[in-house]
N, C-alpha and C. Protein backbone atom coordinates (compact mmCIF):
# COMPACT_ATOMS: atom_id res chain seq x y z
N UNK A 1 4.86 -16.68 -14.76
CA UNK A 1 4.64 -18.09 -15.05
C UNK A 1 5.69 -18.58 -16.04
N UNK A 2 6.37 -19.51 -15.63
CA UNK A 2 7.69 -20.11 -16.29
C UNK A 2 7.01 -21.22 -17.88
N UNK A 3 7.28 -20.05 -19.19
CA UNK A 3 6.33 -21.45 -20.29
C UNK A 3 6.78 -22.76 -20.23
N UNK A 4 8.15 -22.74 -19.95
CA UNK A 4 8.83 -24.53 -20.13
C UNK A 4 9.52 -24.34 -19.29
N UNK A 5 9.58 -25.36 -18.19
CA UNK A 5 9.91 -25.65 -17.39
C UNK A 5 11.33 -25.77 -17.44
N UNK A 6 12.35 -25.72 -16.53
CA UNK A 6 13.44 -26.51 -16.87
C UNK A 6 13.68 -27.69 -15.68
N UNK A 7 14.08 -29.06 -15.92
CA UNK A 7 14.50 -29.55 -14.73
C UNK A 7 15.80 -29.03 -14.01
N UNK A 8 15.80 -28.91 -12.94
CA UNK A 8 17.15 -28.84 -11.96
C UNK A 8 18.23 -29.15 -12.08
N UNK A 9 18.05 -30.50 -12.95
CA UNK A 9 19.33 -31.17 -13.32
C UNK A 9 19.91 -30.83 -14.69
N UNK A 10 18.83 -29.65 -15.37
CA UNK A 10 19.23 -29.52 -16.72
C UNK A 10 19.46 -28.20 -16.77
N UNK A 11 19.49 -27.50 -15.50
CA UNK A 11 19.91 -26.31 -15.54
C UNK A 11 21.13 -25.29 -16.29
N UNK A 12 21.97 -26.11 -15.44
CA UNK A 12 23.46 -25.17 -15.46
C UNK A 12 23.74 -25.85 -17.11
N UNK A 13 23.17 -26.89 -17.34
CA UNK A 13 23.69 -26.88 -19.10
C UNK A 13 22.99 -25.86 -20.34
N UNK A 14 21.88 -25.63 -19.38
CA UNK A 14 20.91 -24.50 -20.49
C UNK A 14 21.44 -23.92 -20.74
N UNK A 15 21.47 -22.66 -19.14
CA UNK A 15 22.17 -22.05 -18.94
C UNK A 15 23.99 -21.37 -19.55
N UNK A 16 24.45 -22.69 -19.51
CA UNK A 16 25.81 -22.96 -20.31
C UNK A 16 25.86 -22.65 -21.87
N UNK A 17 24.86 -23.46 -22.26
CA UNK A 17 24.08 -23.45 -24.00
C UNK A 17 24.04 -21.61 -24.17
N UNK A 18 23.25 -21.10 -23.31
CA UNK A 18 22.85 -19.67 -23.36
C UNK A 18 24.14 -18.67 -23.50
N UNK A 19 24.59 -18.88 -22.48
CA UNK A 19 25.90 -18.04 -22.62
C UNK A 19 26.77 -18.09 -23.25
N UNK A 20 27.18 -19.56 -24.05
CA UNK A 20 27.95 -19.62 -25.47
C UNK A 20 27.64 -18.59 -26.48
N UNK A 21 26.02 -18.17 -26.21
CA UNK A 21 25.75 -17.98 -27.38
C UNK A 21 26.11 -16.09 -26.97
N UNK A 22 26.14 -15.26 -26.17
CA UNK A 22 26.71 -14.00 -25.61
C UNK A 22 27.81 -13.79 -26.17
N UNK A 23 27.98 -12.60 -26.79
CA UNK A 23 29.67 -11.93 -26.63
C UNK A 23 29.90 -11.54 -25.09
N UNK A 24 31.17 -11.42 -24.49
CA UNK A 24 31.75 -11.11 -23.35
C UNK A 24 31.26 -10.13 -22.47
N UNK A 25 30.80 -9.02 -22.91
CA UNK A 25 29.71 -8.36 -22.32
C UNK A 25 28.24 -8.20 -21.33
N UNK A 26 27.78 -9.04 -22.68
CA UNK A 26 26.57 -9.79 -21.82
C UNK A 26 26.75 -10.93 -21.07
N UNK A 27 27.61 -11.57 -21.53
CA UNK A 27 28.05 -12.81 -20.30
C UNK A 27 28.39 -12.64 -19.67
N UNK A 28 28.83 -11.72 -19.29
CA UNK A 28 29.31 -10.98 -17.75
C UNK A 28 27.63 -10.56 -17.10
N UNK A 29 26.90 -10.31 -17.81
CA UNK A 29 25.79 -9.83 -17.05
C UNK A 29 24.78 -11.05 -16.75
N UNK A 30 25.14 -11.83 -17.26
CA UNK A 30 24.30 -13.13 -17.06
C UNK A 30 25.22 -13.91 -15.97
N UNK A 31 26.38 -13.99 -16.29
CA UNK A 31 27.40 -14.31 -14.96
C UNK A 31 26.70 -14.08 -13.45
N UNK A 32 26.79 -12.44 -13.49
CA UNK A 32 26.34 -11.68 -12.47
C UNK A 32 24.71 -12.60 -11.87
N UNK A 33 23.68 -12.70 -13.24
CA UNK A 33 22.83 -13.12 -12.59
C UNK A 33 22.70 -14.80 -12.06
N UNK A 34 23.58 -15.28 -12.76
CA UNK A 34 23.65 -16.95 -12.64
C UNK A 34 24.34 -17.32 -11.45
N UNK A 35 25.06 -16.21 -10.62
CA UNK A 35 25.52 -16.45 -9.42
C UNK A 35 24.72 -17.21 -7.98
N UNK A 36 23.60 -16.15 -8.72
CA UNK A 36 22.50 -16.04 -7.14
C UNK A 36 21.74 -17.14 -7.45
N UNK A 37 21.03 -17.17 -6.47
CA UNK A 37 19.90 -18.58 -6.03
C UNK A 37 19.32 -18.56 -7.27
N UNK A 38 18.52 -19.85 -7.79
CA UNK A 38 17.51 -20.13 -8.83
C UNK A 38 16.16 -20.29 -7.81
N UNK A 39 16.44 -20.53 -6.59
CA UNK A 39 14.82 -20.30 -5.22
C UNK A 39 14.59 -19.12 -4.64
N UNK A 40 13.94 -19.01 -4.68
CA UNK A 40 13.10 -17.55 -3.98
C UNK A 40 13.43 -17.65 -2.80
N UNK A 41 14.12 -17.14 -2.07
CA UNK A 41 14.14 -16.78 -0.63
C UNK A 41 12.94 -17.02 0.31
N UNK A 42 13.00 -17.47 1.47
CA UNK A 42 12.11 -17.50 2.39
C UNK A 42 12.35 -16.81 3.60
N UNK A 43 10.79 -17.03 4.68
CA UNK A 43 11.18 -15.96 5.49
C UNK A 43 12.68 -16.58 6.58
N UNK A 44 13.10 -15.93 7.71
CA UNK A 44 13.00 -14.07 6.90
C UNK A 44 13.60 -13.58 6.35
N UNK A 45 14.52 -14.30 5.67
CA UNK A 45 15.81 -13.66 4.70
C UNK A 45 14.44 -12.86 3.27
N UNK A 46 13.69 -13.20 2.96
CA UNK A 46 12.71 -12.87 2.17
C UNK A 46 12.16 -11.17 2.77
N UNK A 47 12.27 -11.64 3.99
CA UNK A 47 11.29 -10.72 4.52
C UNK A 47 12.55 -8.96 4.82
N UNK A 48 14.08 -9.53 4.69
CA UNK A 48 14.88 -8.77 4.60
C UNK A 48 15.04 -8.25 3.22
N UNK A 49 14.93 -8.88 2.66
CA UNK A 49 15.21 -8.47 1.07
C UNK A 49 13.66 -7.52 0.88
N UNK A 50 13.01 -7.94 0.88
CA UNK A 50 11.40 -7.38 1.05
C UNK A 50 11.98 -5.71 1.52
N UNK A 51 12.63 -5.38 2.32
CA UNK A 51 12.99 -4.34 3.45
C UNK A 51 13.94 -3.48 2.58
N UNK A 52 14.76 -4.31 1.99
CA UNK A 52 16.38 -3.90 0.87
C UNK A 52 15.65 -3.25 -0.11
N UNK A 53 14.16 -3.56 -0.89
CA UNK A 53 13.70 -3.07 -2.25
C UNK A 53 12.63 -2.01 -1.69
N UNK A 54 12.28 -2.11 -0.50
CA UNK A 54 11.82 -1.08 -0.25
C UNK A 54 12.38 0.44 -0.35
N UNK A 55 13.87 0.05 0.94
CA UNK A 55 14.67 0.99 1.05
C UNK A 55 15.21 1.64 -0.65
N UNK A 56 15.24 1.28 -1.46
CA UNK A 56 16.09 1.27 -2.79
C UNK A 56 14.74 1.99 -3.27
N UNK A 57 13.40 1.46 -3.43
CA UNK A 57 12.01 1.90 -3.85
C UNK A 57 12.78 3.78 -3.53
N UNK A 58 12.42 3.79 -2.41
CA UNK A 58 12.50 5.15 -1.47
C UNK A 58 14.00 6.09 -2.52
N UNK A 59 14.73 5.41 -2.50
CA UNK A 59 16.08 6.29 -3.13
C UNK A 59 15.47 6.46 -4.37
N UNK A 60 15.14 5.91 -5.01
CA UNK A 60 14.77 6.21 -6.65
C UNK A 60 13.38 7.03 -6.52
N UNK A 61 12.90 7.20 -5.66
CA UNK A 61 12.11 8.95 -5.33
C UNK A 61 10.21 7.72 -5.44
N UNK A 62 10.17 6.62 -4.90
CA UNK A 62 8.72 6.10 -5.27
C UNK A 62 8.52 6.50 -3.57
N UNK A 63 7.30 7.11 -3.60
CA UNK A 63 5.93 7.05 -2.22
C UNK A 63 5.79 5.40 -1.78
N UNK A 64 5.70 5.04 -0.81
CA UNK A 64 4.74 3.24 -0.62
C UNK A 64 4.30 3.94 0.42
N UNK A 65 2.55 3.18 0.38
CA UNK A 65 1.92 2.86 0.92
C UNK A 65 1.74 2.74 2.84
N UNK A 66 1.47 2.97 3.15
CA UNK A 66 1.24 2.24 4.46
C UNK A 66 1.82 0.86 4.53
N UNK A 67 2.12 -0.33 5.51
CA UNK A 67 1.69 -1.46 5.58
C UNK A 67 0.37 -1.72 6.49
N UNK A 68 0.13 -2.19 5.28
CA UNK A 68 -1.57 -2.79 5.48
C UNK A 68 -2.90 -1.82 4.93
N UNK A 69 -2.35 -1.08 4.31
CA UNK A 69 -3.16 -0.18 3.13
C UNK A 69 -3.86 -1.29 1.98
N UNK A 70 -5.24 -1.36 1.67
CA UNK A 70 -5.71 -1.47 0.84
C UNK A 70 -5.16 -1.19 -0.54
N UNK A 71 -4.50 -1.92 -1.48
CA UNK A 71 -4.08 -1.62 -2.67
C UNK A 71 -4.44 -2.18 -4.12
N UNK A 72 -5.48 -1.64 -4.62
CA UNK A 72 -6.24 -2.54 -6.03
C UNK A 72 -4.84 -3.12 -7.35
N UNK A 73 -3.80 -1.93 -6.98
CA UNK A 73 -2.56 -1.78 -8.16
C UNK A 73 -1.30 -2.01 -7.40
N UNK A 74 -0.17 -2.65 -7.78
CA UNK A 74 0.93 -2.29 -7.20
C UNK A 74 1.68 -0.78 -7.68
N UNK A 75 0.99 -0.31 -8.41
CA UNK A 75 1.34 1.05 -8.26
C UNK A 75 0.24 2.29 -9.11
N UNK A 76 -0.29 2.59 -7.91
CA UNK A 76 -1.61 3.58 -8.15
C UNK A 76 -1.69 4.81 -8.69
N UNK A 77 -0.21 4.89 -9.31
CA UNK A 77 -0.02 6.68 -9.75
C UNK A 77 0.62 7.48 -8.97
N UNK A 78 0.14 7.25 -7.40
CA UNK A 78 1.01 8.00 -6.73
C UNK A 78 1.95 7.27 -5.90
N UNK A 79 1.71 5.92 -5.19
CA UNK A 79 2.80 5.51 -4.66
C UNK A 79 2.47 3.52 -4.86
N UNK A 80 4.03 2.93 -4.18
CA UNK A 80 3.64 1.67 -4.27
C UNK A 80 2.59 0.66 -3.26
N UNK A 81 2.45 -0.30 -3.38
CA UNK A 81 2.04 -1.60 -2.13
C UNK A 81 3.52 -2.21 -1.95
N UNK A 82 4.20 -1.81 -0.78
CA UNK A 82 4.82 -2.48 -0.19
C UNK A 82 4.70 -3.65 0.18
N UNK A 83 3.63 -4.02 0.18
CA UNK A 83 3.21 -5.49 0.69
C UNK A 83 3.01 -6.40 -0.23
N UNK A 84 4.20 -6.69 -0.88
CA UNK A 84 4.94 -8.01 -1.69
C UNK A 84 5.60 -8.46 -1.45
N UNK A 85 6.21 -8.80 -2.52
CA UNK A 85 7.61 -9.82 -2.64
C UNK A 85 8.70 -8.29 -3.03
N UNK A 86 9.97 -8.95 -2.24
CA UNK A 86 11.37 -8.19 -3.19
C UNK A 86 11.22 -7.80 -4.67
N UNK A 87 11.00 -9.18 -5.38
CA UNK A 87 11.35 -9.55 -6.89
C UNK A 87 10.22 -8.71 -7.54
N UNK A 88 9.00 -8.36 -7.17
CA UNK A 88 7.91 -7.38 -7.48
C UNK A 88 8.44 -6.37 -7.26
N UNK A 89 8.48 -5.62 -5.94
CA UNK A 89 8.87 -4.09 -5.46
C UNK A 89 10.23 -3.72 -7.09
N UNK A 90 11.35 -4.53 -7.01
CA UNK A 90 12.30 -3.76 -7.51
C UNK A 90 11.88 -4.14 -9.03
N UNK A 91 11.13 -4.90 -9.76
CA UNK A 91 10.15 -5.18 -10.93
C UNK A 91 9.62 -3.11 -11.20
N UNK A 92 8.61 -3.33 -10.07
CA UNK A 92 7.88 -2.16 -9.99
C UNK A 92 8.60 -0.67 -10.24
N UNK A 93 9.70 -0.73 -9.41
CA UNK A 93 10.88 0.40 -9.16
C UNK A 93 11.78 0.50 -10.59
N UNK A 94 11.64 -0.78 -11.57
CA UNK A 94 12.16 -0.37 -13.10
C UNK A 94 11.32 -0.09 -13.51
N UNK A 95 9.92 -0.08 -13.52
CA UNK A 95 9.04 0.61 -14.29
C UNK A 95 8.79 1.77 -13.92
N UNK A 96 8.81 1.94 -13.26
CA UNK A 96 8.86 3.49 -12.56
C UNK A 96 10.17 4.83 -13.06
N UNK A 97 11.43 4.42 -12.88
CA UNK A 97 12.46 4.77 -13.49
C UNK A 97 12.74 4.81 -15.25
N UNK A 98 11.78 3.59 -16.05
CA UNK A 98 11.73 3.54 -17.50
C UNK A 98 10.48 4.18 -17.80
N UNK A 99 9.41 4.82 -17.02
CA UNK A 99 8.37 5.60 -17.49
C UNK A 99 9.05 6.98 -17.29
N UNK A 100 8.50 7.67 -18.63
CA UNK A 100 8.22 9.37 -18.64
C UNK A 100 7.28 9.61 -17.55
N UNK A 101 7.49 10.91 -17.33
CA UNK A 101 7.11 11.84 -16.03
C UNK A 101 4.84 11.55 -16.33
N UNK A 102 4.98 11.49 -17.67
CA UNK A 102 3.22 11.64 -17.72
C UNK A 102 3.02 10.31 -17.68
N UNK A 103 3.74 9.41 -17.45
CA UNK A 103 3.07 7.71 -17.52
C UNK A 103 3.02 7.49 -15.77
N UNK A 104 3.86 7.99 -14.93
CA UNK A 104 4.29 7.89 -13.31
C UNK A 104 3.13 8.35 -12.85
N UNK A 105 1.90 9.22 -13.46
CA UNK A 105 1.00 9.38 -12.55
C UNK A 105 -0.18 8.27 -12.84
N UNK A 106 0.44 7.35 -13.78
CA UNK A 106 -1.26 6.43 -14.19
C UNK A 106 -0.95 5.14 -13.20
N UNK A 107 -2.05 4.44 -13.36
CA UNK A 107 -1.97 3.40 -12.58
C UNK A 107 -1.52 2.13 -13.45
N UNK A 108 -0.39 1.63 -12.91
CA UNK A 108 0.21 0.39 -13.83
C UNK A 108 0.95 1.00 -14.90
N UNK A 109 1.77 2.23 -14.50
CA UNK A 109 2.33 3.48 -15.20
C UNK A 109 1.56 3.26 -16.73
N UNK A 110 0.03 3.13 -17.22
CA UNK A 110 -0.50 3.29 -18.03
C UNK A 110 -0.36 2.06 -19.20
N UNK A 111 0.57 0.71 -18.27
CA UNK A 111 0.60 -0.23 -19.19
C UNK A 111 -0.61 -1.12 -19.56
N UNK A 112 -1.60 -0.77 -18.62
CA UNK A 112 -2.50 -2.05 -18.46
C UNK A 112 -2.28 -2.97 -17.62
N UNK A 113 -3.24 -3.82 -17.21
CA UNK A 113 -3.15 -4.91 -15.67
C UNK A 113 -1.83 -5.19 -16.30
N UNK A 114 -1.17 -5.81 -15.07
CA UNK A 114 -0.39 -6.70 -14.45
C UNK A 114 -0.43 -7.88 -13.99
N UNK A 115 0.11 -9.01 -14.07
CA UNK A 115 0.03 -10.24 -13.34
C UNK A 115 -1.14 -10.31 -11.82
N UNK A 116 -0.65 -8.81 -11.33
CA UNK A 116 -1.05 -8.72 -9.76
C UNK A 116 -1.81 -8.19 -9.38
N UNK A 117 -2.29 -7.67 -10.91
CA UNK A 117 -3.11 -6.03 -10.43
C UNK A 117 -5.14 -7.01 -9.92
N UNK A 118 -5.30 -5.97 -9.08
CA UNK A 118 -6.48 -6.46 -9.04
C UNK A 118 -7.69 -6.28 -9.33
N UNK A 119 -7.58 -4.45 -9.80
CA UNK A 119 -8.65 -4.16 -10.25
C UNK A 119 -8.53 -3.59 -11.96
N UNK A 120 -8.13 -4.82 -12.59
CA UNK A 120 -7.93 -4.72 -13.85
C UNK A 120 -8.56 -4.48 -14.91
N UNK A 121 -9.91 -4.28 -14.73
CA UNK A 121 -10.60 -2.79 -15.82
C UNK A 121 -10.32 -1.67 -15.23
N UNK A 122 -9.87 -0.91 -14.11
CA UNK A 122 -9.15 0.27 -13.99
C UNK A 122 -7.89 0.97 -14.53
N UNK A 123 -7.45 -1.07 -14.31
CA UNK A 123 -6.01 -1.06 -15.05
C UNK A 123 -5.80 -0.31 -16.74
N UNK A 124 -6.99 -1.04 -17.06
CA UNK A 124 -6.99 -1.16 -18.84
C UNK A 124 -7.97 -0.13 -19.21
N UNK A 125 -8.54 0.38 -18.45
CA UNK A 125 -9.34 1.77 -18.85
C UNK A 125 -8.12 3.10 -18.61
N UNK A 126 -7.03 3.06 -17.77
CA UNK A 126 -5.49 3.87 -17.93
C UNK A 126 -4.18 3.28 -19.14
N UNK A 127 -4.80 2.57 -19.43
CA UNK A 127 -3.72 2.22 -20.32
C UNK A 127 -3.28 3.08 -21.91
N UNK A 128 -2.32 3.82 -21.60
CA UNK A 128 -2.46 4.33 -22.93
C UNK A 128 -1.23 4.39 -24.20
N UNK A 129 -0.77 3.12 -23.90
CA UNK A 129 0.78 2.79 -25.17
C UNK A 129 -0.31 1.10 -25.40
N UNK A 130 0.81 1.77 -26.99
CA UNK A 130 0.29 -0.22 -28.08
C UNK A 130 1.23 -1.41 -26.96
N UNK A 131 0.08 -2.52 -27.44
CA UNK A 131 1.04 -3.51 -26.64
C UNK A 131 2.28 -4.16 -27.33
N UNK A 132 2.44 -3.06 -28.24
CA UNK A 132 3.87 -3.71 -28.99
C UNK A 132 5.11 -3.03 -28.01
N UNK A 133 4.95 -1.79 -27.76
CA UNK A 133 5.37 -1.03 -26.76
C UNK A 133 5.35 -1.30 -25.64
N UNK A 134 4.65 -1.84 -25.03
CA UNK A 134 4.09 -2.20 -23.88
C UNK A 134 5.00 -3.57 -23.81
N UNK A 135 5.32 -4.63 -24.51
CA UNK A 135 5.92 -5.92 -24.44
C UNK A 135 7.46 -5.43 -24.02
N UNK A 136 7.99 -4.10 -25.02
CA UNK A 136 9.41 -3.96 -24.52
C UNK A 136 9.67 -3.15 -23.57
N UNK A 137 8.68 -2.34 -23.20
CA UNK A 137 9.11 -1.81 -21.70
C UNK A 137 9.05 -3.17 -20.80
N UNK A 138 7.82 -3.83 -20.85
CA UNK A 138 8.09 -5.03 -19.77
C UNK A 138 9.54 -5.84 -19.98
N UNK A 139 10.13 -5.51 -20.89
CA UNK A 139 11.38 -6.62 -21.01
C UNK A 139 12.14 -5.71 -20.57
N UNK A 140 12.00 -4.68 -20.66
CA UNK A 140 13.16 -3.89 -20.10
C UNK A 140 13.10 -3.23 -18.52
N UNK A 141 11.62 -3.69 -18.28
CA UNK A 141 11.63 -3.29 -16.56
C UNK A 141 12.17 -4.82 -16.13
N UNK A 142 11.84 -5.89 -16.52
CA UNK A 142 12.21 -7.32 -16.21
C UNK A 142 13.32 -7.49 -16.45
N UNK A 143 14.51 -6.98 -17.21
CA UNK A 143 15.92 -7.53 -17.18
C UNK A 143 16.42 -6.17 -16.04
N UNK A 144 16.28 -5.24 -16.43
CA UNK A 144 16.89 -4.29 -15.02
C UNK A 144 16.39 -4.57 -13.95
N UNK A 145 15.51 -5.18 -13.50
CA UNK A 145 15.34 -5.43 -12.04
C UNK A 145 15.83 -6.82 -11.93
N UNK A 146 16.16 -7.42 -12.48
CA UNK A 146 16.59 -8.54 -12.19
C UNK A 146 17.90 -8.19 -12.19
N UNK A 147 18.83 -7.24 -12.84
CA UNK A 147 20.43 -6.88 -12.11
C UNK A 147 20.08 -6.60 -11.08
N UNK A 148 19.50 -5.58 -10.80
CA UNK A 148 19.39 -5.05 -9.57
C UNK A 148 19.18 -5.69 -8.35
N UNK A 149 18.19 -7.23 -8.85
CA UNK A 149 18.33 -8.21 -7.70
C UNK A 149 20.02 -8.85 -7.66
N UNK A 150 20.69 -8.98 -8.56
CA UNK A 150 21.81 -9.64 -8.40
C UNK A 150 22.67 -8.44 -7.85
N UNK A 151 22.78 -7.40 -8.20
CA UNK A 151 23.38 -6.37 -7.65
C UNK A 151 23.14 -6.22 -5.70
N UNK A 152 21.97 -6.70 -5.14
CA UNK A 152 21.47 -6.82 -4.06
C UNK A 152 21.80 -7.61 -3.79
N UNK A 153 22.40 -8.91 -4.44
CA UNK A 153 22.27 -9.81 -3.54
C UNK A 153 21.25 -11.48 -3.42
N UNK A 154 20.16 -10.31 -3.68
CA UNK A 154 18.76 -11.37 -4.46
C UNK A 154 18.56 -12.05 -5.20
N UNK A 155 18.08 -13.64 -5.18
CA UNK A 155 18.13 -14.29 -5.89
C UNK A 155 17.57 -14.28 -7.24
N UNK A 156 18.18 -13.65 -8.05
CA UNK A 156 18.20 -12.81 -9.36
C UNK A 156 17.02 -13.96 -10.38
N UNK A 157 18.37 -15.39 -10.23
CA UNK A 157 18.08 -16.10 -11.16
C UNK A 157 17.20 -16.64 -10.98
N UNK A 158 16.33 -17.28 -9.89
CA UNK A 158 14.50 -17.54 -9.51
C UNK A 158 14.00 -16.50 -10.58
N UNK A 159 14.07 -15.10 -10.72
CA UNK A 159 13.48 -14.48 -11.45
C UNK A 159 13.59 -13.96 -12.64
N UNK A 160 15.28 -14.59 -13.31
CA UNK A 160 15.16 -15.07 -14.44
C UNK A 160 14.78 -16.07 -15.55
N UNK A 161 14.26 -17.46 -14.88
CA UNK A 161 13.69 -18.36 -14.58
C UNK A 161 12.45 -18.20 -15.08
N UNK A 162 11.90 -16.72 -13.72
CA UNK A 162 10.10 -17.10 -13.74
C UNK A 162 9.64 -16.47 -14.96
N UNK A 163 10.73 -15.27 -15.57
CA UNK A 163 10.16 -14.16 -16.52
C UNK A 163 10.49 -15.17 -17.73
N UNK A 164 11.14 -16.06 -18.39
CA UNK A 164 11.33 -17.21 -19.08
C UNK A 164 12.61 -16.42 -20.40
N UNK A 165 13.67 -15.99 -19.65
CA UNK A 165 14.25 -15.36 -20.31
C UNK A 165 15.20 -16.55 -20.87
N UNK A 166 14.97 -17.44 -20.64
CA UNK A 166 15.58 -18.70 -21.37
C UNK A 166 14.67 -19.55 -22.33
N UNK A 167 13.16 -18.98 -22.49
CA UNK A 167 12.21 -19.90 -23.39
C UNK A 167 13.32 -19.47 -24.96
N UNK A 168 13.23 -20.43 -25.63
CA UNK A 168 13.87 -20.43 -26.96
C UNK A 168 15.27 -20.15 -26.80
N UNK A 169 16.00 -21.28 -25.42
CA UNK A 169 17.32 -20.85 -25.77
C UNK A 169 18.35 -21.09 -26.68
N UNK A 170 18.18 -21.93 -27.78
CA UNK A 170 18.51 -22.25 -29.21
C UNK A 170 18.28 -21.47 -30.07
N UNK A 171 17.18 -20.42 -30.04
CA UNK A 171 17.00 -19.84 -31.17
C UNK A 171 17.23 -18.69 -30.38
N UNK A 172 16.16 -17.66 -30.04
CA UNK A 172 15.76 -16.28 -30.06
C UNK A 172 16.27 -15.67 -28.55
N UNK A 173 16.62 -16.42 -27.61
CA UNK A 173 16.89 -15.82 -26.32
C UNK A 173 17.78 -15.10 -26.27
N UNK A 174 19.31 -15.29 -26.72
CA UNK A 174 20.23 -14.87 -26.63
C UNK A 174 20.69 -13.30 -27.48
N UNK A 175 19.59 -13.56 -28.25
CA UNK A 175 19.47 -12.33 -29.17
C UNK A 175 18.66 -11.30 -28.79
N UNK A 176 17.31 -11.82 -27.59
CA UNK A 176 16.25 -10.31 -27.59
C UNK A 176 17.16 -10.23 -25.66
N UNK A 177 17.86 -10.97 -25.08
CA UNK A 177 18.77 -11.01 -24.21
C UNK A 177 19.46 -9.53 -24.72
N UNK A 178 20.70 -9.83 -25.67
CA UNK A 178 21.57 -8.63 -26.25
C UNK A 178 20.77 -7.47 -26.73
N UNK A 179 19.82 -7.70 -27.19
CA UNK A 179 18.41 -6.53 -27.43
C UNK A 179 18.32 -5.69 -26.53
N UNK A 180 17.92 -6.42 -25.36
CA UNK A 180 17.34 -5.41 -24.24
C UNK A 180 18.21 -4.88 -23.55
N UNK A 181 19.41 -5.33 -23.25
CA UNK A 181 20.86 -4.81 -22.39
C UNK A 181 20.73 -3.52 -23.65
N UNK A 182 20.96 -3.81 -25.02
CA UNK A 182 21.47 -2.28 -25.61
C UNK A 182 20.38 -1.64 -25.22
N UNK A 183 18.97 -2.01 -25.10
CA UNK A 183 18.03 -0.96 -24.97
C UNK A 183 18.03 0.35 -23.65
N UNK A 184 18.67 -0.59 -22.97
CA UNK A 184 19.00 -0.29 -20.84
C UNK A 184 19.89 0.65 -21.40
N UNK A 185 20.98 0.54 -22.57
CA UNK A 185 22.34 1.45 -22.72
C UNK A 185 22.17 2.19 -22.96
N UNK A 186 21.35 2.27 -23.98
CA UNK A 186 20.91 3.72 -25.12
C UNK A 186 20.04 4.78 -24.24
N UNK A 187 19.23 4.06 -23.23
CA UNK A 187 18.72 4.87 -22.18
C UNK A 187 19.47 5.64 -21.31
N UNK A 188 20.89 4.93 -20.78
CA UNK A 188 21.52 5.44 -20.31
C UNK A 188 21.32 4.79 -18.34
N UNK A 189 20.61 3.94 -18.62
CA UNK A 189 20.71 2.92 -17.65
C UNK A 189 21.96 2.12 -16.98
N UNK A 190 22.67 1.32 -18.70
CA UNK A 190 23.73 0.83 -18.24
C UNK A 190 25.02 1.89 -18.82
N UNK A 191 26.28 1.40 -18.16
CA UNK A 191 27.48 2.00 -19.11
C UNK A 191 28.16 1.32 -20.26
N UNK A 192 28.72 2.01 -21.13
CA UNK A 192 29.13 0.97 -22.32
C UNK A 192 29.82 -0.32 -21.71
N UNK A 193 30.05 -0.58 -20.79
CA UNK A 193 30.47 -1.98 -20.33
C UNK A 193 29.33 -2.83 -19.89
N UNK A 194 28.02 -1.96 -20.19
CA UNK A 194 26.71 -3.06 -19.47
C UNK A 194 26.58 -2.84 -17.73
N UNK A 195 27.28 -2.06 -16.93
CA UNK A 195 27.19 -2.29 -15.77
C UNK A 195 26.33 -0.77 -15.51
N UNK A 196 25.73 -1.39 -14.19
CA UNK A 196 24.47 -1.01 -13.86
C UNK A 196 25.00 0.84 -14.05
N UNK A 197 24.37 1.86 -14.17
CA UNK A 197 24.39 3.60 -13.76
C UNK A 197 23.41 4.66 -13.90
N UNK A 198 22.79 4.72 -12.87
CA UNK A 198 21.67 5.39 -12.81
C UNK A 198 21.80 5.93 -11.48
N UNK A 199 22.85 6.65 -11.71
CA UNK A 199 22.78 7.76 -10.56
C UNK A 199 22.35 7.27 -9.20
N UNK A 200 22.07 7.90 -8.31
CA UNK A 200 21.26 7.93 -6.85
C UNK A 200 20.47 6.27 -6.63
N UNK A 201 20.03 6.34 -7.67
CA UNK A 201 18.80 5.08 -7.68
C UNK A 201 19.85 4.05 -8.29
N UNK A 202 20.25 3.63 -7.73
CA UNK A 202 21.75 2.44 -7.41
C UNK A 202 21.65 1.47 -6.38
N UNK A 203 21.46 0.03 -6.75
CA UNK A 203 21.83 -1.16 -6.10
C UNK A 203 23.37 -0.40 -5.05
């Protein structure tokens, strides 16, 4: 859910505002994402991309589901619900890759519900990190999957947009922005240039 809206027409100046505020680095990675669509794809280009995060799901070692499997979680411990959106699946596929080996078997890798989840006292009866912890893994499964949509192809920026990585772009954006890229680095996610490296499990 987007907190403040932006109009259409006030976009590319936010936007503009935002990236002044980047050293060269990260503006290259916001570049990358400001390329792609600010609209969500429809079918079936949707329904191809849907197919692209699957295939990518599969390389980075995740199980999915059947289509048309019953699924309370988009990810139950042992495998995903394929039956989303792109911008979810490869969401899902950074949390999966930023959890330790004992968080990959819980449901909602032990963060607690999700936007999507549906059976969310199951969710929150597995949950076992503070939600202070819990806030920066979500920022850091939400900015790596969103390269990874621009790395694809996918309209990145719709889902930079929806995660509101532009709320407070005067004050605080540009800073927990440069935050979370070092956080992706120090993991060993990105390379000291910020660009995507994670082995096998590669856009």
């Amino acid at each position: 859910m987007i907190l403040t809206p932006i109009p259409r027409d006030r976009l590319e100046g936010t936007l503009a505002r935002f990236a002044s505020r980047l050293p060269p680095q990260a503006g290259r990675v916001l570049a990358e994402i400001r390329a792609t669509s600010p609209d969500r794809a429809s079918s079936p280009l949707a329904e191809r991309h849907r197919e692209q995060a699957l295939a990518f799901a599969r390389r980075c070692g995740m199980a999915i589901h059947p289509a048309g499997t019953p699924c309370r979680f988009n990810w139950d411990g042992a495998a995903l619900d394929g039956d989303t959106d792109a911008y979810v699946i490869l969401h899902e596929v950074a949390h999966f890759v930023l959890a330790p080996p004992e968080r990959r078997v819980l449901v909602d890798f032990g963060l607690g519900p999700g936007p999507d989840t549906r059976d969310r006292a199951a969710a929150a009866a597995a949950a076992i990190i503070d939600p202070l912890a819990g806030e920066a893994d979500e920022a850091a499964a939400s900015l790596l999957g969103i390269m990874w949509e621009a790395a694809l192809g996918q309209p990145a920026l719709a889902s930079f947009l929806d995660q509101n990585w532009l709320e407070g772009v005067d004050r605080s954006a540009a800073p927990h922005f440069q935050a979370v890229l070092k956080q992706l680095r120090q993991r060993g996610l990105l390379d000291p240039e910020l660009r995507l490296r994670i082995g096998e499990c590669r856009p």
